[in-house]
Structure formats: structure tokens, C-alpha cells
N, C-alpha and C. Protein backbone atom coordinates (compact mmCIF):
# COMPACT_ATOMS: atom_id res chain seq x y z
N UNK A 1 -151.29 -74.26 2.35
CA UNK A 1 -151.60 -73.02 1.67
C UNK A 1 -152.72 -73.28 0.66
N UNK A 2 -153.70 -72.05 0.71
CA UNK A 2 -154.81 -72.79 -0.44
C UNK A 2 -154.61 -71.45 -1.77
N UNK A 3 -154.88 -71.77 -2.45
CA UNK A 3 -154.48 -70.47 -3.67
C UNK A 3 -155.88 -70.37 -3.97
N UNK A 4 -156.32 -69.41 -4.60
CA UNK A 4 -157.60 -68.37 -4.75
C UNK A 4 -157.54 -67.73 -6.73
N UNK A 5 -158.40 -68.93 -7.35
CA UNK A 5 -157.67 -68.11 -8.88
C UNK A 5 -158.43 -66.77 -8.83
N UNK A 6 -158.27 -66.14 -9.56
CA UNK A 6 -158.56 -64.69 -10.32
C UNK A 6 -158.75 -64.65 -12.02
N UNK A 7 -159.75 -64.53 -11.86
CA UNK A 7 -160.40 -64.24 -13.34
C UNK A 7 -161.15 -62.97 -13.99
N UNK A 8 -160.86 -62.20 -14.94
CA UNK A 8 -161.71 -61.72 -15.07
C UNK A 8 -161.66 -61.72 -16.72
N UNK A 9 -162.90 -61.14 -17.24
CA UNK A 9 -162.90 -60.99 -19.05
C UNK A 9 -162.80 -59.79 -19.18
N UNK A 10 -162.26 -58.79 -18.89
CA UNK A 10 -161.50 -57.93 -19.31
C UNK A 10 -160.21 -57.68 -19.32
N UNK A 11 -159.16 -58.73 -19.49
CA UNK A 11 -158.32 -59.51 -19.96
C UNK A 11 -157.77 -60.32 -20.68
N UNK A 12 -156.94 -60.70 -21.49
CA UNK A 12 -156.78 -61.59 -22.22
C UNK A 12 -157.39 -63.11 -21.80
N UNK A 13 -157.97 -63.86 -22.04
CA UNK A 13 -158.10 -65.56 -21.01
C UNK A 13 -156.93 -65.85 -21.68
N UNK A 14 -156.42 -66.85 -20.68
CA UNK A 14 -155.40 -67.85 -20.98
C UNK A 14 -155.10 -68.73 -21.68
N UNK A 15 -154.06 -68.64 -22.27
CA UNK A 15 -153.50 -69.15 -23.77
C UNK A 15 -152.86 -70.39 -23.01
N UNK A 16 -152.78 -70.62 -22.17
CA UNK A 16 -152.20 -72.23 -21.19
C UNK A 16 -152.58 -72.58 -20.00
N UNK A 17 -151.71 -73.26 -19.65
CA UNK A 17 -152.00 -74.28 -18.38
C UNK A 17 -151.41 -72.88 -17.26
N UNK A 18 -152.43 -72.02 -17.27
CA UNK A 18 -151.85 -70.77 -15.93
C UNK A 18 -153.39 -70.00 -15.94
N UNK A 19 -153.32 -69.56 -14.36
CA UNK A 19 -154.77 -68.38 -14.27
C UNK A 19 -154.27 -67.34 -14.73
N UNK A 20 -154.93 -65.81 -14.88
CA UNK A 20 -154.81 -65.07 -14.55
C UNK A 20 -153.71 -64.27 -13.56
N UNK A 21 -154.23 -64.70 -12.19
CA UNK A 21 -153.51 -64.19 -11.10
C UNK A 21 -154.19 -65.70 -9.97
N UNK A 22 -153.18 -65.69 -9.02
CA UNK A 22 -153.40 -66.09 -8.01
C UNK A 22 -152.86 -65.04 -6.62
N UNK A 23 -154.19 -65.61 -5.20
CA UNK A 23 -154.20 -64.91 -4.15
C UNK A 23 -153.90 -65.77 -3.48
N UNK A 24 -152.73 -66.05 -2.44
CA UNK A 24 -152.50 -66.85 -1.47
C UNK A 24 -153.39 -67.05 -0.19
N UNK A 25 -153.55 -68.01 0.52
CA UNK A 25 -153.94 -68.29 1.74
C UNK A 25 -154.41 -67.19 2.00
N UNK A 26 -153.13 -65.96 2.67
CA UNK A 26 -153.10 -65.10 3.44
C UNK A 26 -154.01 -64.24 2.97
N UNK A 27 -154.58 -63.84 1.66
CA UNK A 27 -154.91 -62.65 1.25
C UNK A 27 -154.73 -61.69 1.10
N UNK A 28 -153.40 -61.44 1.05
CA UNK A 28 -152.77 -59.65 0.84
C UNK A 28 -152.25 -59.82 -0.35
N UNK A 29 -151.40 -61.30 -0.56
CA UNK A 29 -150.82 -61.17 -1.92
C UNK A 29 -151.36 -62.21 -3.19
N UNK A 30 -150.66 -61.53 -4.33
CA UNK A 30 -151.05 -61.59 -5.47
C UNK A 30 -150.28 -61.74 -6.47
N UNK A 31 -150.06 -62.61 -7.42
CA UNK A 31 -149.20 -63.15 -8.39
C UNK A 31 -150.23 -62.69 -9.79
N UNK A 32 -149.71 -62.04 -10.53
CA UNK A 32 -150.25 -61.68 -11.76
C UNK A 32 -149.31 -62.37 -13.14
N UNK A 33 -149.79 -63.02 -13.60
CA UNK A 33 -149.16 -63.71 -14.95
C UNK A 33 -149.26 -62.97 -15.58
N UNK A 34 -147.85 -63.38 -16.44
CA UNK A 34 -147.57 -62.38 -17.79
C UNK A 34 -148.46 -62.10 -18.66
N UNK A 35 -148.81 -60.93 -19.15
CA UNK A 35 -149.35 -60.14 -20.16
C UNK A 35 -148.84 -59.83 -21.08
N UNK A 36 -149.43 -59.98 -22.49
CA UNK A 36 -148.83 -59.80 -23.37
C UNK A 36 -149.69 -58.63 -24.31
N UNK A 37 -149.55 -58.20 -25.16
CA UNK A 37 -150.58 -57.07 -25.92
C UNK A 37 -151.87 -57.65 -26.80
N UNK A 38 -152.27 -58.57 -25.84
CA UNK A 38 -153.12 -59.25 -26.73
C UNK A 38 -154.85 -58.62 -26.18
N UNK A 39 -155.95 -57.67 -27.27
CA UNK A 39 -156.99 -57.34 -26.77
C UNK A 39 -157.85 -58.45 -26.17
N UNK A 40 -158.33 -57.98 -25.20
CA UNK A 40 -159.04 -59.04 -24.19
C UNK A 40 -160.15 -59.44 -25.04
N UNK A 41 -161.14 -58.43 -25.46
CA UNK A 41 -162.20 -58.75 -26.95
C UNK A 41 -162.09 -59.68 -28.11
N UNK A 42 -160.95 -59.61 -28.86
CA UNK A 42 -161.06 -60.15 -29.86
C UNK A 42 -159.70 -61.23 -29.76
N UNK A 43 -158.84 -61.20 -28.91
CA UNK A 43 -157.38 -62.06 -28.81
C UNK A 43 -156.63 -62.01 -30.02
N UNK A 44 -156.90 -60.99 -30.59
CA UNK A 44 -155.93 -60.19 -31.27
C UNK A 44 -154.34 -59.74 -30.60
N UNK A 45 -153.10 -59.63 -31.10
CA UNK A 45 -152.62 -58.72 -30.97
C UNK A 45 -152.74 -57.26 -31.49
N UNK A 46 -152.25 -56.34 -30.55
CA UNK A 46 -152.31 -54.57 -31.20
C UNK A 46 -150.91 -54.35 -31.54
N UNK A 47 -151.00 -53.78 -32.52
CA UNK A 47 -150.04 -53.59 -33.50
C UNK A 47 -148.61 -52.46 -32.84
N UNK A 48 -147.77 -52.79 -33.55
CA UNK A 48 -146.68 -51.87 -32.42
C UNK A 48 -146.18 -51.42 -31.04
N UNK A 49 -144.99 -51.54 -31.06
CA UNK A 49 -144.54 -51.25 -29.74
C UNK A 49 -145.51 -50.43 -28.75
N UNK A 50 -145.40 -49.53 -29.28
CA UNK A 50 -146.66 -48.53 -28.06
C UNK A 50 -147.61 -49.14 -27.81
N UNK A 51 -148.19 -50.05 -28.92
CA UNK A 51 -149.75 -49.77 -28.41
C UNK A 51 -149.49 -51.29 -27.76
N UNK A 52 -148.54 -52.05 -28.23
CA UNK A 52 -148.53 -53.35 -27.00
C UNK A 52 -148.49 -53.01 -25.53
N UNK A 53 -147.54 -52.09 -25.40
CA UNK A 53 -146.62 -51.52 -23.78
C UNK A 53 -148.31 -50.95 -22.97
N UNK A 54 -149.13 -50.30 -23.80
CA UNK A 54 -150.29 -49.92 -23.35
C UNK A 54 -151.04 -50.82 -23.08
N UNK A 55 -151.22 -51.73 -24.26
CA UNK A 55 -152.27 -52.46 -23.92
C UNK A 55 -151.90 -53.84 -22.85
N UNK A 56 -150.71 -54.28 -22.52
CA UNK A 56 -150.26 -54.80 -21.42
C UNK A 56 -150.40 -53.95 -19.89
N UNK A 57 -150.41 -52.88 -20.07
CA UNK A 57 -150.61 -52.13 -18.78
C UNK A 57 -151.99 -52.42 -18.41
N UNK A 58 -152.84 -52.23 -19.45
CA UNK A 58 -154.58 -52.56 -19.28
C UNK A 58 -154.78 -53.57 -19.21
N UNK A 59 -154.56 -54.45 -19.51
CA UNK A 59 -154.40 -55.94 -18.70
C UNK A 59 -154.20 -56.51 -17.37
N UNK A 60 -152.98 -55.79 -17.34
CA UNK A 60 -152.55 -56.03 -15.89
C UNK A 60 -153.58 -54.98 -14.91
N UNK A 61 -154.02 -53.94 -15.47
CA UNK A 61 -154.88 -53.23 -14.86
C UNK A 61 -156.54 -53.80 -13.90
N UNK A 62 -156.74 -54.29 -15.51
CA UNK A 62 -158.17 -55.13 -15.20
C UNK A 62 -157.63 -55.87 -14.54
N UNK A 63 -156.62 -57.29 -14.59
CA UNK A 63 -156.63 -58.50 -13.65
C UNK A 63 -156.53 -58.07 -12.03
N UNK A 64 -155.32 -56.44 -12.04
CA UNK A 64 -155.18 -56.11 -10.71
C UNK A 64 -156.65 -55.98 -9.89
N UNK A 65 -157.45 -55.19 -10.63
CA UNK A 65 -159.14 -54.56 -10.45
C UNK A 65 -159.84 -56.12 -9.77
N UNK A 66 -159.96 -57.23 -11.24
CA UNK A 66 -160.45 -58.06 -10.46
C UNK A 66 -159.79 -58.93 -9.07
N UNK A 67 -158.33 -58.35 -8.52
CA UNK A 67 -157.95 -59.15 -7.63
C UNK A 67 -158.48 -58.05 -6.33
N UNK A 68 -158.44 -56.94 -6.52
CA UNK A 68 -159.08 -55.89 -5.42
C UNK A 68 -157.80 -55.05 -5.46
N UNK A 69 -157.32 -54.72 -6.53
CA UNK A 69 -156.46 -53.90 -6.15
C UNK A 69 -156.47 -53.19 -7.33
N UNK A 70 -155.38 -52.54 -7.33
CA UNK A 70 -154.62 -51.47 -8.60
C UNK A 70 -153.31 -51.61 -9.19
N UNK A 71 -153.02 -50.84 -9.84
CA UNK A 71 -151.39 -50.74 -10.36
C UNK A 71 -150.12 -50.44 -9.24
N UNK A 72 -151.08 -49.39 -8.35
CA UNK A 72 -150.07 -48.71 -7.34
C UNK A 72 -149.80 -49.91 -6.83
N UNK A 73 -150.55 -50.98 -6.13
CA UNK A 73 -150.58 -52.18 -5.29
C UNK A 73 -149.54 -52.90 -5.82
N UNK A 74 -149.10 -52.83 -6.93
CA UNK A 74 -147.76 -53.80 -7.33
C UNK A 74 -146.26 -53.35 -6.65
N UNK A 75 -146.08 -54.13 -6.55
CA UNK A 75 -144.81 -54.34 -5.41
C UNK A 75 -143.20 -54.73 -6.16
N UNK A 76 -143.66 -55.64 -7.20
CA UNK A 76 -142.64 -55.78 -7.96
C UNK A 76 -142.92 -56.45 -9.54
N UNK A 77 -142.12 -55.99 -10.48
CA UNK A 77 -142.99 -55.78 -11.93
C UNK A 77 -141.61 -56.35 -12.87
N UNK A 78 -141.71 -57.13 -13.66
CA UNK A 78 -140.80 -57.73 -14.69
C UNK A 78 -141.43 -57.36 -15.94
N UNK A 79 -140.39 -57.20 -16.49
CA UNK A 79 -140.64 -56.39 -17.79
C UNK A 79 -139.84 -57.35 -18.91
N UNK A 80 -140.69 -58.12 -19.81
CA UNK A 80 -139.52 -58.93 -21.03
C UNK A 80 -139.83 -57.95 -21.82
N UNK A 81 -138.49 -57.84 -22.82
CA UNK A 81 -138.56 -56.99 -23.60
C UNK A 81 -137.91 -57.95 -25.16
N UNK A 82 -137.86 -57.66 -26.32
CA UNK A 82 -137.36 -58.32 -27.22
C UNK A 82 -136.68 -57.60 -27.63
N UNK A 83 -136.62 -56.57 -27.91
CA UNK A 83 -135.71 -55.21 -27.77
C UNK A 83 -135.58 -54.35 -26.87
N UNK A 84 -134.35 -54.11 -26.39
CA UNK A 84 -134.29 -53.44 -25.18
C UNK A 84 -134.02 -52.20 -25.75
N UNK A 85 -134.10 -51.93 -27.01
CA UNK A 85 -134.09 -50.44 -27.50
C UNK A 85 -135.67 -49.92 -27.09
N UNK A 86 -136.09 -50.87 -26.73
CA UNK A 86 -137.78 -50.05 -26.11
C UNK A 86 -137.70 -50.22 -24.78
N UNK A 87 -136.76 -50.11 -24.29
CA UNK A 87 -136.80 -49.98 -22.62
C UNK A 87 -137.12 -48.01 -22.06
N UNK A 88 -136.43 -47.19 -22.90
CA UNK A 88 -137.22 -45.80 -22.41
C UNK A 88 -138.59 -45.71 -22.89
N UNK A 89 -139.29 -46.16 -23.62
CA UNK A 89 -140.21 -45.97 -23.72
C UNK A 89 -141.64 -46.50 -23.11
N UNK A 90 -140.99 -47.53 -22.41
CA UNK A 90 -141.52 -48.39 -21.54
C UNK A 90 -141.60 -47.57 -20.07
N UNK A 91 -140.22 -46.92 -19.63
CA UNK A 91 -140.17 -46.26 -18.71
C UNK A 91 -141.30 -44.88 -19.00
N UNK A 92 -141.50 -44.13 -20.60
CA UNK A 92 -142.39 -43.63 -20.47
C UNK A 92 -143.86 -43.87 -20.18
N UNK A 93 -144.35 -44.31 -20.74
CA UNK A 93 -145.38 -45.37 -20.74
C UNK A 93 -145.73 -45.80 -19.30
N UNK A 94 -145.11 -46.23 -18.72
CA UNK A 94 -145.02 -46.72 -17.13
C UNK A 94 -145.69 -45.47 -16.68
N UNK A 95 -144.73 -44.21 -16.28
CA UNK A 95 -144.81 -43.06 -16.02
C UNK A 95 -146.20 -42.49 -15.88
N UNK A 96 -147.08 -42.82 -16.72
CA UNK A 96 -148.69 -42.61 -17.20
C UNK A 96 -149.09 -43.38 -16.43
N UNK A 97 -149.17 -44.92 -15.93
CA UNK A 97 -149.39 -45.66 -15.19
C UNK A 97 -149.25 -45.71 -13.66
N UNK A 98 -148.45 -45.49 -13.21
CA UNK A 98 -148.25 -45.93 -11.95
C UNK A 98 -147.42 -44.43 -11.04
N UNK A 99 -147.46 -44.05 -9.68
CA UNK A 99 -146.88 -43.23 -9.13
C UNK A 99 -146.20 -43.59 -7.60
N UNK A 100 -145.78 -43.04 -7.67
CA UNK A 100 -144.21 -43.12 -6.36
C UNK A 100 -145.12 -43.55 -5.28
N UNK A 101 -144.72 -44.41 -4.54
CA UNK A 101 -143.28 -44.98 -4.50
C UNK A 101 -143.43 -46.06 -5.86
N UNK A 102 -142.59 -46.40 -6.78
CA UNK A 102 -142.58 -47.06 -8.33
C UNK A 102 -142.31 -48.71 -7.68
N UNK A 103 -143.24 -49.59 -8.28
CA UNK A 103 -142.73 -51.12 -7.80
C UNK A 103 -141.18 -50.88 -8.22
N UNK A 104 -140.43 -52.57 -7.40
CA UNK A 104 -139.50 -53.03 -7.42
C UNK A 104 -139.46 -53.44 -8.68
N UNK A 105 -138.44 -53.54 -9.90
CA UNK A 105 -139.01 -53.89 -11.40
C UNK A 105 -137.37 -54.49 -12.00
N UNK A 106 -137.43 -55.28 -12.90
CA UNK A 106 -136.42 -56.32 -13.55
C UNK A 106 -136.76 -55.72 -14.93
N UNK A 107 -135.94 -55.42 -15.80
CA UNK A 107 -135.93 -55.34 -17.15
C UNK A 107 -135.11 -56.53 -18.17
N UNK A 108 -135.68 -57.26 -18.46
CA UNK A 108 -134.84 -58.81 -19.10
C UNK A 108 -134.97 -58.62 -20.72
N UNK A 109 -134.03 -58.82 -21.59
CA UNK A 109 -133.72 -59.22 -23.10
C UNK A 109 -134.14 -60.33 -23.49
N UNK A 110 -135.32 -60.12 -23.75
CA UNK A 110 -135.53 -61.71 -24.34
C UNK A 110 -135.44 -62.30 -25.89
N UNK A 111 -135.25 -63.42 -26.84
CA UNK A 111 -135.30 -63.40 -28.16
C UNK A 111 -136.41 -63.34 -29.03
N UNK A 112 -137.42 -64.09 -27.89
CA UNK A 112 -139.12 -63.99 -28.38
C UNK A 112 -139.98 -64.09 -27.43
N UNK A 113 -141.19 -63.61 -27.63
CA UNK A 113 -142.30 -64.25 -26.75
C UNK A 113 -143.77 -64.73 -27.04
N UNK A 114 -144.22 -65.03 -26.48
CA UNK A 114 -145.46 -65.74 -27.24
C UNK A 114 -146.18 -65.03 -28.22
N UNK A 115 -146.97 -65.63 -28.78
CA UNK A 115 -147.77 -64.53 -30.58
C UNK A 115 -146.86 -64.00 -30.93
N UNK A 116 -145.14 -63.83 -31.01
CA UNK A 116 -144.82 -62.50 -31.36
C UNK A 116 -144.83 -61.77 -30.64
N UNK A 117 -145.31 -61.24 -29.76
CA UNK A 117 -145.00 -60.00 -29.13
C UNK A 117 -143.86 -59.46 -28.92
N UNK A 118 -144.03 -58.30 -28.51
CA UNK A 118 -142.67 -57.85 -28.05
C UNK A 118 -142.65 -57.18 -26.96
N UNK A 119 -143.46 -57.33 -26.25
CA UNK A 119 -143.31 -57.17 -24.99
C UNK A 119 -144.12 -57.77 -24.27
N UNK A 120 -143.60 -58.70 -22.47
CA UNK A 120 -144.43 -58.99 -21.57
C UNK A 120 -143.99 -58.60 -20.12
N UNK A 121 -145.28 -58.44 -19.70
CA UNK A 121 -145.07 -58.23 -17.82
C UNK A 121 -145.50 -59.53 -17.04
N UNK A 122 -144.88 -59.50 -16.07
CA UNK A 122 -146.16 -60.19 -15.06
C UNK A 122 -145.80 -59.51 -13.98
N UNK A 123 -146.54 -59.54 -12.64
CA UNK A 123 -145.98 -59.24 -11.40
C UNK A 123 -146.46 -59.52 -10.44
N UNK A 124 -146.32 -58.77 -9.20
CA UNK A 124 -146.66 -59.34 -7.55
C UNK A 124 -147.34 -58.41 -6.88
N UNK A 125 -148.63 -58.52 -6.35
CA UNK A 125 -149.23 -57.24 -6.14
C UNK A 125 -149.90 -57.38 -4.75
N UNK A 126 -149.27 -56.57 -3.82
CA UNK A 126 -150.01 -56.52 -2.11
C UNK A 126 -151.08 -55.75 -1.95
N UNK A 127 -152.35 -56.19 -1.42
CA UNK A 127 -153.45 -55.55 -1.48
C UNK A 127 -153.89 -55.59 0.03
């Protein structure tokens, strides 16, 4: 199997030993690493729940873009949360994002995540 990284700078770059996304051999699929609310410009975090949940969607947006695809193209979507008291709002938020048929999606409690955040995705995207 040969893997295919994915890069783009309208994204956060990578804070470790991980790409972006990887494209397998085959070329249909797509592994998108976790996103966190960090602006791709300045590697800042954005302040508050909302505007993290957003600005992780635009992340995953651009990396999907540079893999040749979109949001719809995700297949299945993990969601860490540090409070799961922001799990409807996430479902709102989503809602703005993406339309039926809705990826396959995991909602997990986590205690922390990297910078602080409080929220991350990653996911799997067929193109």
C-alpha cells in the first residue's frame, strides 16, 4: 500500500509527528486528522465553544478541498468533546455543514485535548 500525504495552508499545519490527511493506494479514501479550533493564519486558538465547533468544521473543510473532496464525502466523523454539555450544539452547528445522508459519527467525553481546546474531529472521507 503506498499512502499519498495531503497538505494544504488553509489549515492548521501540524503540531506533530501526523499529516494532514492521508489517501490510500486505492484513491477513493481518505483519513483526515483531528482538528482542533486552531486558525490556520495565525495558530491561534478561537475563543469559545462556537467559534471552535466552526472553526474545526473549516478545517476539516479546507483539508477535505485539498484531498478532492467535501464535507458531504465524509463517511464517518468522531467528535471529542470535553463537555458533552456541547454535544447539541455541535449537532447544531453540524446541521449548517453537512446534508443527508449525515456521515456515520462517534461522540466521545474526553478530559482534555491539545492547546486546551474543547473540541476535536477527525474523520474518513470517500471521494
Amino acid at each position: 500500500m503506498t499512502k499519498q500525504i495531503i497538505h494544504t495552508a488553509d489549515a492548521p499545519q501540524a503540531i506533530g509527528t501526523y499529516s494532514q490527511a492521508i489517501r490510500t493506494s486505492g484513491g477513493s479514501t481518505v483519513y483526515l486528522s483531528g482538528q482542533i479550533g486552531l486558525d490556520s493564519i495565525n495558530m491561534q486558538m478561537v475563543d469559545g465553544i462556537e467559534a471552535q465547533i466552526q472553526q474545526v468544521f473549516s478545517n476539516l473543510k479546507a483539508v477535505a478541498k485539498a484531498s478532492g473532496g467535501s464535507l458531504n464525502d465524509i463517511v464517518k466523523l468522531n467528535i471529542f468533546l470535553t463537555d458533552l454539555n456541547n454535544f447539541a450544539l455541535v449537532n447544531e452547528i453540524m446541521a449548517s455543514h453537512f446534508s443527508e445522508p449525515y456521515p456515520a459519527r462517534a461522540a466521545i467525553g474526553v478530559s482534555a485535548l491539545p492547546r486546551g481546546a474543547l473540541v476535536e474531529m477527525d474523520a474518513v472521507m470517500v471521494v
